[in-house]
PDB file of N, CA and C in Angstrom:
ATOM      1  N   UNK A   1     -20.738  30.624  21.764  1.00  0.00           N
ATOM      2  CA  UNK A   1     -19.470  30.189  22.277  1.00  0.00           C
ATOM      3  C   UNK A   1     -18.346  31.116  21.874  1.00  0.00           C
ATOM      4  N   UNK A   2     -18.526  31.919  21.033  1.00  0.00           N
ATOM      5  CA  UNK A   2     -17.294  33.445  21.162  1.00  0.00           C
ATOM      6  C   UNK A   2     -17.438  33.123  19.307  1.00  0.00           C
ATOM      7  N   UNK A   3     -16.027  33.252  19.262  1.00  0.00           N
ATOM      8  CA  UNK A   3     -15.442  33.608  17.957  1.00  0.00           C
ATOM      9  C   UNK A   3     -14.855  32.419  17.195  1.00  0.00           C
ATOM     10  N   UNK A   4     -14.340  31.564  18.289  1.00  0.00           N
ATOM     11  CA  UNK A   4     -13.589  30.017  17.950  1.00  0.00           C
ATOM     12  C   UNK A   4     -14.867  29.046  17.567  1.00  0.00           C
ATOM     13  N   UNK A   5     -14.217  28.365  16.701  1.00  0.00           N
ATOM     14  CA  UNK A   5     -14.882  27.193  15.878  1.00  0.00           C
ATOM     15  C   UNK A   5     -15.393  25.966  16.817  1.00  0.00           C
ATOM     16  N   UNK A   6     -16.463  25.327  17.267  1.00  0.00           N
ATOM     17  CA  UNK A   6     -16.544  24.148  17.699  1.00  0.00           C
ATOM     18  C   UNK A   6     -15.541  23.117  17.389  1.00  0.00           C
ATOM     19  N   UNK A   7     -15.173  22.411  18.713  1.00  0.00           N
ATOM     20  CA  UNK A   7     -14.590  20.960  18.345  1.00  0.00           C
ATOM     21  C   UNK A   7     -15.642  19.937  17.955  1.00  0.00           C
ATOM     22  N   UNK A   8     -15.319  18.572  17.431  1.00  0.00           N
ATOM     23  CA  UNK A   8     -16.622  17.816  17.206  1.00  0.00           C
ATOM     24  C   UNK A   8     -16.745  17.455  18.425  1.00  0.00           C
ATOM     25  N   UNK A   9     -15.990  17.498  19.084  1.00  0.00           N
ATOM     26  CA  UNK A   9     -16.513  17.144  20.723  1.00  0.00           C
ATOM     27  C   UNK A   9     -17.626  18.325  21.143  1.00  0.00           C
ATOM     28  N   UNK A  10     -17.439  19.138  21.258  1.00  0.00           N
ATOM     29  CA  UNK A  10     -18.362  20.144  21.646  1.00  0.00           C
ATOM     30  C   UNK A  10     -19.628  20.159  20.820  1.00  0.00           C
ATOM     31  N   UNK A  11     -19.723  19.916  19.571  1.00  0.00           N
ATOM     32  CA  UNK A  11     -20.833  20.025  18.965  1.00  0.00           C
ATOM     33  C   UNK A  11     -21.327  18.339  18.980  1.00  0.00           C
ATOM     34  N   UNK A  12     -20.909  17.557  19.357  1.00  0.00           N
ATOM     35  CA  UNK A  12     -21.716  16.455  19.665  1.00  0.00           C
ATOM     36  C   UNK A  12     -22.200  16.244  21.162  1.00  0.00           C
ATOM     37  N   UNK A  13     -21.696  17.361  21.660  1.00  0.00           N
ATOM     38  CA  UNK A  13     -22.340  16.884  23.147  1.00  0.00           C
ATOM     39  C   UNK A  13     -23.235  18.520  22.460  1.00  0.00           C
ATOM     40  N   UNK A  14     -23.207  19.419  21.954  1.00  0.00           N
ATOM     41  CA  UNK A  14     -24.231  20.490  21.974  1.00  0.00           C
ATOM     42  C   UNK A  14     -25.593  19.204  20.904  1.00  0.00           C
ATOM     43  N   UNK A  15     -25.211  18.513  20.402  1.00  0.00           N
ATOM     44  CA  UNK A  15     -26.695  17.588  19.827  1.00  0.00           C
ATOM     45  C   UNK A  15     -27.018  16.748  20.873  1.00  0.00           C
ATOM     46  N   UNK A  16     -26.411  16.142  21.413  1.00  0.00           N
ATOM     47  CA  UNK A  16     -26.599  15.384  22.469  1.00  0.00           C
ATOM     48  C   UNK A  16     -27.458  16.353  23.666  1.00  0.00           C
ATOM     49  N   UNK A  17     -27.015  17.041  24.389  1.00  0.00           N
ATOM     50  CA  UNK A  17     -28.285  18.225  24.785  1.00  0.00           C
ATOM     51  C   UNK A  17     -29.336  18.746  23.925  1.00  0.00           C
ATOM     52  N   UNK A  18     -29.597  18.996  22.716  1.00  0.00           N
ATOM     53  CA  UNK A  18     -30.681  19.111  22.164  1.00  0.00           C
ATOM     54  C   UNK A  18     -31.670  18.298  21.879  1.00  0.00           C
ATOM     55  N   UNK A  19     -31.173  16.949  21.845  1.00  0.00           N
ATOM     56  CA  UNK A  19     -31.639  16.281  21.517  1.00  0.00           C
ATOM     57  C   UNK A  19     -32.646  15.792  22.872  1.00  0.00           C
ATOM     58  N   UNK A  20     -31.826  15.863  24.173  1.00  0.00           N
ATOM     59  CA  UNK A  20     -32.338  15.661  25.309  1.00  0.00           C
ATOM     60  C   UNK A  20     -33.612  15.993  26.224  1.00  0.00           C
ATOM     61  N   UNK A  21     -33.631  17.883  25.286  1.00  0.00           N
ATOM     62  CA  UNK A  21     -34.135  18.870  25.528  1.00  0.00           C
ATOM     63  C   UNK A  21     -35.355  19.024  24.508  1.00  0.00           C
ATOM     64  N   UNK A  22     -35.260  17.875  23.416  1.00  0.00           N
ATOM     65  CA  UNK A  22     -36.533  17.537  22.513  1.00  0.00           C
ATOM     66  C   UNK A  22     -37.129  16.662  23.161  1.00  0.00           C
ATOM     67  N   UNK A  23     -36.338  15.887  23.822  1.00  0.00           N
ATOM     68  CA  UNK A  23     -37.329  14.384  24.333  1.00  0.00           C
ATOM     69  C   UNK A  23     -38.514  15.050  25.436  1.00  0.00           C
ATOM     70  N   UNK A  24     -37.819  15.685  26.440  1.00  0.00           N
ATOM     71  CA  UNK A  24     -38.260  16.753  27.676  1.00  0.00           C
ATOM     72  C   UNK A  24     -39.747  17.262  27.251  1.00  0.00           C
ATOM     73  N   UNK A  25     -39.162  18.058  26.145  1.00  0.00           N
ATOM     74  CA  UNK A  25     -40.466  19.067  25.368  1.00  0.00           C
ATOM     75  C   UNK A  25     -41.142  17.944  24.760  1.00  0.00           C
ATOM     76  N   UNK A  26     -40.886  17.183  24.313  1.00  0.00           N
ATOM     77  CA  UNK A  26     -42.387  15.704  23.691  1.00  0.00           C
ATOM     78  C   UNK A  26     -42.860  15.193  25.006  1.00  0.00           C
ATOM     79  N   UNK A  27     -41.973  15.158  26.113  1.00  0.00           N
ATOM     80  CA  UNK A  27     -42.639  14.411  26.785  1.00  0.00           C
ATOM     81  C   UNK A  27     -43.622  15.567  27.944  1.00  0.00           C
ATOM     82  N   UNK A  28     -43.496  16.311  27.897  1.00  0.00           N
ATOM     83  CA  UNK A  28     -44.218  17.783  28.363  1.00  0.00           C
ATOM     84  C   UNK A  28     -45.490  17.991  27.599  1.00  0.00           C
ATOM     85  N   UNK A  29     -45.368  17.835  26.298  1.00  0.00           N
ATOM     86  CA  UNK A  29     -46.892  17.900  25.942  1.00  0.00           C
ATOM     87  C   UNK A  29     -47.715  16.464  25.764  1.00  0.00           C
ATOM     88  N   UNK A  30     -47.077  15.387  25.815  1.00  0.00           N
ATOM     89  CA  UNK A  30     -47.506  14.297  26.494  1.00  0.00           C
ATOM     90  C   UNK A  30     -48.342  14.693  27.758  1.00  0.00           C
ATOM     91  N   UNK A  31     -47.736  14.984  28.835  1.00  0.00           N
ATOM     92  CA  UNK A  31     -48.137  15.195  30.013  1.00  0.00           C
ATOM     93  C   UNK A  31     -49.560  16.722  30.287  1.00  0.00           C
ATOM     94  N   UNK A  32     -49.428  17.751  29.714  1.00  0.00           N
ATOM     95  CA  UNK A  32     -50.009  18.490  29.234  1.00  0.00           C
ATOM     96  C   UNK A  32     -51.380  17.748  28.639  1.00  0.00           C
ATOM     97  N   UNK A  33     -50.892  17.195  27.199  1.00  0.00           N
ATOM     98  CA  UNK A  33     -52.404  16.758  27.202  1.00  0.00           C
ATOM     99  C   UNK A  33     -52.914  15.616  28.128  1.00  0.00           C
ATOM    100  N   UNK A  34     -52.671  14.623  29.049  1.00  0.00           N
ATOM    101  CA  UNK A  34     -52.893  13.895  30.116  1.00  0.00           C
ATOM    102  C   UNK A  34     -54.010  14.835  30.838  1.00  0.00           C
ATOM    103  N   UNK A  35     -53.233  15.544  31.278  1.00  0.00           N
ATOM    104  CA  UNK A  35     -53.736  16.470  32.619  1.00  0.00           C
ATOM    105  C   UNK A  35     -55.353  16.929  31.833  1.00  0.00           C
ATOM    106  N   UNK A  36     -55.202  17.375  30.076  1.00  0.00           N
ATOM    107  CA  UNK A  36     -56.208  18.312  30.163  1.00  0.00           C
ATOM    108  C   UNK A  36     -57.039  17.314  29.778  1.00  0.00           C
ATOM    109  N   UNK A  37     -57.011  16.286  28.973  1.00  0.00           N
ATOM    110  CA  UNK A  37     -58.067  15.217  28.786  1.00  0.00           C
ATOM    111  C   UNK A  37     -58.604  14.002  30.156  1.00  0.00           C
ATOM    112  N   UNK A  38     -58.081  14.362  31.081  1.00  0.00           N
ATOM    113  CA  UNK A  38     -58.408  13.713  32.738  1.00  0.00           C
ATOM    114  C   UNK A  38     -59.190  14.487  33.127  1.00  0.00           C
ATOM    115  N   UNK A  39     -59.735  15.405  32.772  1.00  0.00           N
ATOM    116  CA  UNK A  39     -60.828  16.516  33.272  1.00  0.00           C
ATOM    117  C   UNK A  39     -60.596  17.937  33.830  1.00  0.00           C
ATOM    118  N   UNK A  40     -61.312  18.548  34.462  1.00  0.00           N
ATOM    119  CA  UNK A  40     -60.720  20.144  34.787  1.00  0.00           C
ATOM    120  C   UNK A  40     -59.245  19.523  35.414  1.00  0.00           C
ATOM    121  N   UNK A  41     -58.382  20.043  34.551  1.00  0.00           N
ATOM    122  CA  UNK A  41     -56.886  20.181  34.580  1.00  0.00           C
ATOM    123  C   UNK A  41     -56.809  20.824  35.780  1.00  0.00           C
ATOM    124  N   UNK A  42     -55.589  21.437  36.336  1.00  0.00           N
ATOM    125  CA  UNK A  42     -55.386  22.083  37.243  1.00  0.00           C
ATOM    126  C   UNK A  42     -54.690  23.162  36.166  1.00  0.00           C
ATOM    127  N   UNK A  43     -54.968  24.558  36.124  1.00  0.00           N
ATOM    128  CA  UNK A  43     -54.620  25.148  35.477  1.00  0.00           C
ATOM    129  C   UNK A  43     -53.388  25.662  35.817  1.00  0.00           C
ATOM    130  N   UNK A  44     -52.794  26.320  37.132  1.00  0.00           N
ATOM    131  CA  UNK A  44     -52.085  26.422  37.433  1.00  0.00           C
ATOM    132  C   UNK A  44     -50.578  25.402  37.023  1.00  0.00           C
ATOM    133  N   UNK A  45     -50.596  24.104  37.306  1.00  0.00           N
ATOM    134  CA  UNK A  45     -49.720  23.011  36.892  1.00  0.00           C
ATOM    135  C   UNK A  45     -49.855  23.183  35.321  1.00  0.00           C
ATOM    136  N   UNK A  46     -50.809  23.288  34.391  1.00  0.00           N
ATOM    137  CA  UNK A  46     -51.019  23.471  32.988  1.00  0.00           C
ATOM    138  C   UNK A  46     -49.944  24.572  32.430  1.00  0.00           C
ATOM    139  N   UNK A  47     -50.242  25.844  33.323  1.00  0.00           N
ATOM    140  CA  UNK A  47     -49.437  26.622  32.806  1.00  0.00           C
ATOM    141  C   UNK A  47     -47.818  26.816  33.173  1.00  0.00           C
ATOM    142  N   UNK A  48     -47.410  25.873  34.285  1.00  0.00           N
ATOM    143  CA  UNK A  48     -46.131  25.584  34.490  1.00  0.00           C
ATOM    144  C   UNK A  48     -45.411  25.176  33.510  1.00  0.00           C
ATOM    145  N   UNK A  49     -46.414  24.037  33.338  1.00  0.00           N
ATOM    146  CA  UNK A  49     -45.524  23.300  32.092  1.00  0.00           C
ATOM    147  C   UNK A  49     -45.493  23.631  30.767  1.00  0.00           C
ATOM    148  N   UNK A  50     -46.533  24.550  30.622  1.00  0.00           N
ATOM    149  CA  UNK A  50     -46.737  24.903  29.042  1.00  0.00           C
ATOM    150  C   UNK A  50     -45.074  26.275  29.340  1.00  0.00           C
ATOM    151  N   UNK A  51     -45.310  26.677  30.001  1.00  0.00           N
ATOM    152  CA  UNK A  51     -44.212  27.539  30.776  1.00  0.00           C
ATOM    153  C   UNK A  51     -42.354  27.368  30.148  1.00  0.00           C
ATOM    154  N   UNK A  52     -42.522  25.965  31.001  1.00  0.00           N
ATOM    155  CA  UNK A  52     -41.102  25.284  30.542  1.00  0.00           C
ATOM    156  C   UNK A  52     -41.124  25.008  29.273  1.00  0.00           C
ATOM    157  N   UNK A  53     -42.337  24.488  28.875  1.00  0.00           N
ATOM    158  CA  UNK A  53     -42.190  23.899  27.238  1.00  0.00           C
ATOM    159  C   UNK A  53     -41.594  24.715  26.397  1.00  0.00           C
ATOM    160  N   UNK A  54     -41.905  26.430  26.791  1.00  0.00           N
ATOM    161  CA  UNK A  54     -41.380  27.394  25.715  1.00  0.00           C
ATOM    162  C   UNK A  54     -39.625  27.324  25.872  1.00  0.00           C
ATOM    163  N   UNK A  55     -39.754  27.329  27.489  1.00  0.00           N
ATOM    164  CA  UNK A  55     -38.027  27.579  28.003  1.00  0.00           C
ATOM    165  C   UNK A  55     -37.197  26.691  27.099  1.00  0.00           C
ATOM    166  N   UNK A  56     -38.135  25.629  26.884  1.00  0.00           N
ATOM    167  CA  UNK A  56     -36.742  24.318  26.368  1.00  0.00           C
ATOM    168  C   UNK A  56     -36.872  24.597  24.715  1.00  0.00           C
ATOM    169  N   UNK A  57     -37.737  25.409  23.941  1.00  0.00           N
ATOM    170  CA  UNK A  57     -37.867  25.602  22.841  1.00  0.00           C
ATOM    171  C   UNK A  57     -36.964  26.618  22.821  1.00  0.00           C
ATOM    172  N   UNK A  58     -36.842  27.583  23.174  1.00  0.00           N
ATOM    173  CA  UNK A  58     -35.899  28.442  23.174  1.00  0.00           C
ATOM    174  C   UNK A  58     -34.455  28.123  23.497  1.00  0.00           C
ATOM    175  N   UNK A  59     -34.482  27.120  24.210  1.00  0.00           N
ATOM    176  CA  UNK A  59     -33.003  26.510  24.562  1.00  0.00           C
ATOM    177  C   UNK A  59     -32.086  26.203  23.657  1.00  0.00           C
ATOM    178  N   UNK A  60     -33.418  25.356  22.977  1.00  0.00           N
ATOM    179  CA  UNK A  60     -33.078  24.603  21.906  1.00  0.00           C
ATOM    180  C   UNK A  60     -32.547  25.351  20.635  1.00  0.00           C
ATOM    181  N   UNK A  61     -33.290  26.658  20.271  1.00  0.00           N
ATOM    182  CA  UNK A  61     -33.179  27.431  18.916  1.00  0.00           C
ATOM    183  C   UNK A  61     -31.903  28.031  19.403  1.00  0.00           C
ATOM    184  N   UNK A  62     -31.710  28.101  20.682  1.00  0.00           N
ATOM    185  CA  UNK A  62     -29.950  28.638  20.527  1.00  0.00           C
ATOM    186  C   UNK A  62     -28.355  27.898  20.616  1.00  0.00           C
ATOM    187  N   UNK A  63     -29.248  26.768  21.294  1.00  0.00           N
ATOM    188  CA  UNK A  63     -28.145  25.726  20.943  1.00  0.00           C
ATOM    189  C   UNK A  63     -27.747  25.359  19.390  1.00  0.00           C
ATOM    190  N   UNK A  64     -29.101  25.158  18.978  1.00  0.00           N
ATOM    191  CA  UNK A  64     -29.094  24.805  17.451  1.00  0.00           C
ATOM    192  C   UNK A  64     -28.100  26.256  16.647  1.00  0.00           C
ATOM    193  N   UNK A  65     -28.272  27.340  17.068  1.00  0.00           N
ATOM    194  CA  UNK A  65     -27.422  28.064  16.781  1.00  0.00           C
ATOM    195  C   UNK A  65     -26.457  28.444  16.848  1.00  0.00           C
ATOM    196  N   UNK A  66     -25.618  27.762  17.693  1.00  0.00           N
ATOM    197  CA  UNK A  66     -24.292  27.929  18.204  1.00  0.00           C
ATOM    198  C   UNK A  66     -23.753  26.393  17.478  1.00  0.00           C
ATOM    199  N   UNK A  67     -24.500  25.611  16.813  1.00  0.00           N
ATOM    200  CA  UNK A  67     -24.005  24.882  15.923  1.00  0.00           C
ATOM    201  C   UNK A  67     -24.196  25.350  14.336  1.00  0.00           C
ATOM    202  N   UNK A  68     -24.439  26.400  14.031  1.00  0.00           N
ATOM    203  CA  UNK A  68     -24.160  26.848  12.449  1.00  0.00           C
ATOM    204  C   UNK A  68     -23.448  27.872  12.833  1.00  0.00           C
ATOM    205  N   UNK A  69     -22.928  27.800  11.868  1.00  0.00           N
ATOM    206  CA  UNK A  69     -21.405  28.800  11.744  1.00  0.00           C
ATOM    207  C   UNK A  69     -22.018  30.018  11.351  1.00  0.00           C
ATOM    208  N   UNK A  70     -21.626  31.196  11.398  1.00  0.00           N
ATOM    209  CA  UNK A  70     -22.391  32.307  10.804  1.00  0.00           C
ATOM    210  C   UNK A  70     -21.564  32.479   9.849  1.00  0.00           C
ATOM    211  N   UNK A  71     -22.407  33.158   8.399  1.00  0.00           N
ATOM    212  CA  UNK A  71     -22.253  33.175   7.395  1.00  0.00           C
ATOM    213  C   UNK A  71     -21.732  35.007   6.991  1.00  0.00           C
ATOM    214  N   UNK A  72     -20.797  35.209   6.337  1.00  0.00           N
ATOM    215  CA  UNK A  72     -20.465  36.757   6.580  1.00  0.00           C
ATOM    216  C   UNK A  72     -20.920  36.540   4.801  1.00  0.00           C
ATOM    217  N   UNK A  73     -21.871  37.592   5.646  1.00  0.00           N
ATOM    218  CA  UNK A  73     -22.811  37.982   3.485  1.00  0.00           C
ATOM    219  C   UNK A  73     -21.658  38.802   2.928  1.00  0.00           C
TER     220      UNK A  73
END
C-alpha cells in the first residue's frame, strides 16, 4: 500500500479478506480430496484447483504483509 501507515479500517477489512481467502483454500482442499477419493479424479479439474489453491496462498502471504509494518534494521 506505498509508504503510509494502514488505517484500522483498512487493516480490518485486509483480515477480513484473508481470512476469506483461508476459508476458499480449506474449502479447495476439501473438494480436492472429494474428487480424488471418488475414484479416477479428473485430473485436469484436480489441477485447476490445486492451481488456485497456490493463487490464494500467495494472496494471502502478501496481504498478510502489507499488514506488518517493515522494520528498518
Amino acid at each position: 500500500m506505498g509508504l503510509t501507515a494502514l488505517s484500522e479500517e483498512e487493516k480490518r477489512a485486509l483480515r477480513d479478506q484473508i481470512e476469506r481467502l483461508r476459508e476458499e483454500h480449506r474449502d479447495l482442499d476439501a473438494a480436492i480430496e472429494a474428487l480424488t477419493l471418488s475414484g479416477p479424479a479428473d485430473r485436469l479439474q484436480v489441477q485447476r484447483l490445486k492451481k488456485r489453491k497456490l493463487w490464494l496462498r500467495d494472496r494471502v502471504s502478501r496481504l498478510e504483509d502489507e499488514l506488518i509494518p517493515d522494520i528498518i534494521a
